[in-house]
Protein backbone atom coordinates (compact mmCIF):
# COMPACT_ATOMS: atom_id res chain seq x y z
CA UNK A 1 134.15 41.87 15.53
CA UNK A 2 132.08 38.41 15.28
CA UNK A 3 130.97 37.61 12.17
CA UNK A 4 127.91 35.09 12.28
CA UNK A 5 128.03 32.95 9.96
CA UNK A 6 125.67 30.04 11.11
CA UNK A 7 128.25 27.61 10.49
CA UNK A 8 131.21 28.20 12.37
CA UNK A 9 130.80 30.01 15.29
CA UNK A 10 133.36 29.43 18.56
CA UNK A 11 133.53 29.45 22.53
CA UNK A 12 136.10 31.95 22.35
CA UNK A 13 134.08 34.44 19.82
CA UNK A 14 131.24 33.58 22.23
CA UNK A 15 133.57 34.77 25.47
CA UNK A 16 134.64 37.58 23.28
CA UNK A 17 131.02 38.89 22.82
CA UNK A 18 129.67 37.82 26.21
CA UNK A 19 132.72 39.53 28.42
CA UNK A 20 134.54 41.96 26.51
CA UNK A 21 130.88 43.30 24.80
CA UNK A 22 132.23 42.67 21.56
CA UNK A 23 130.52 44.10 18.38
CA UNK A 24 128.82 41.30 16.03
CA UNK A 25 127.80 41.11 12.59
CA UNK A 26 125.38 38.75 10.68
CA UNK A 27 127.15 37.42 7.20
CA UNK A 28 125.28 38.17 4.45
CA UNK A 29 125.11 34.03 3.67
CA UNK A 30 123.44 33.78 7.28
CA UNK A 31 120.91 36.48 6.12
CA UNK A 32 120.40 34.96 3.08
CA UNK A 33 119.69 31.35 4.77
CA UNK A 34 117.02 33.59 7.48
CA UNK A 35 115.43 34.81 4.91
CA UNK A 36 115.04 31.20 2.85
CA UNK A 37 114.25 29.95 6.14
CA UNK A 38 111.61 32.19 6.69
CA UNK A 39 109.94 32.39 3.17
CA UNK A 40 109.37 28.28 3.80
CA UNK A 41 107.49 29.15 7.13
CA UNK A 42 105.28 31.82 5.95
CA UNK A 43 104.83 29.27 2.81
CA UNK A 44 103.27 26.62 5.25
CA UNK A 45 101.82 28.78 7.71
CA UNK A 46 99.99 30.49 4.37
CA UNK A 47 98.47 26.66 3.68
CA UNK A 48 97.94 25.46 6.81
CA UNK A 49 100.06 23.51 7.84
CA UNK A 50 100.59 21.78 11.24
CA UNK A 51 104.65 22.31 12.30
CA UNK A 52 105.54 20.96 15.62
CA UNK A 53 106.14 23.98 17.91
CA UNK A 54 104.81 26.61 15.40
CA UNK A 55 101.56 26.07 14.88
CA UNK A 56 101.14 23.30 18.02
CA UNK A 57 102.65 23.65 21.06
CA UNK A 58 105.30 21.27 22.29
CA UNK A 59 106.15 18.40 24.61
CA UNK A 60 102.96 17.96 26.47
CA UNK A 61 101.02 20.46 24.62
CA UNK A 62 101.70 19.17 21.47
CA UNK A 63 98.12 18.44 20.59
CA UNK A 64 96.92 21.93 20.65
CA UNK A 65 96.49 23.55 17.46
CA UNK A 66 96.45 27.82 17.38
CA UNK A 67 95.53 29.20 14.78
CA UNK A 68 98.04 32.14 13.21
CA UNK A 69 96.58 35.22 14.75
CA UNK A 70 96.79 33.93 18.00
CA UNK A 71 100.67 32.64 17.55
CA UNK A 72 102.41 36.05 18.14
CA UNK A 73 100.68 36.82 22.03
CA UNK A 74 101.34 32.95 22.27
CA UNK A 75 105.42 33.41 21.53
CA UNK A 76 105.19 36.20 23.87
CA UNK A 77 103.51 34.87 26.63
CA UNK A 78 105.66 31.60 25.91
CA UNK A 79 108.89 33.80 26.91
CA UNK A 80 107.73 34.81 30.08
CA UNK A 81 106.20 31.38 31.42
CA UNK A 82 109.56 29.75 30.52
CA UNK A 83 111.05 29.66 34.47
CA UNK A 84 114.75 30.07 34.37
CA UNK A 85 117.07 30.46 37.57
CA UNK A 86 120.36 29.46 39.00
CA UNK A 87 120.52 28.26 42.41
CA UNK A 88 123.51 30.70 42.92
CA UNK A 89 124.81 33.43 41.05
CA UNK A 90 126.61 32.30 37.47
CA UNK A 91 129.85 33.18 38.07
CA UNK A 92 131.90 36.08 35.83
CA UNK A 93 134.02 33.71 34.08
């Protein structure tokens, strides 16, 4: 088992999860840190606040504002505009 930690985490746990499927767990100091993590978003999202890539979007698009009901369809739609593909097939190892 993988234990995420957020601080330590290695090319051979990754090659353990990715090709031998692995089981992983989240430490409970990693879920603490998400959930510190996330209370400080909501905090500035709840006043307004203009964050880089959160509330704007980014690189070119930086200068667009949305506004917070329109940020969850935006993260979706994000995920599928995002073009990824290898010229040939990755290989195994």
């Amino acid at each position: 088992m993988v234990i995420i930690t957020g601080k330590d985490l290695t090319i051979e746990e990754v090659v353990q999860v990715a090709r031998y499927s692995d089981t992983v767990a989240l430490a409970e100091e990693a879920q603490h840190a998400i959930q510190k993590a996330r209370a400080y978003v909501e905090e500035k999202l709840a006043k307004g606040e203009v964050i880089y890539g959160l509330t704007t979007g980014f690189g070119e698009f930086q200068r667009y504002l949305f506004l917070l009901k329109t940020l969850e369809p935006y993260n979706i739609i994000l995920l599928f505009l995002i073009p990824v593909e290898w010229e040939t097939p990755c290989p195994s190892k």
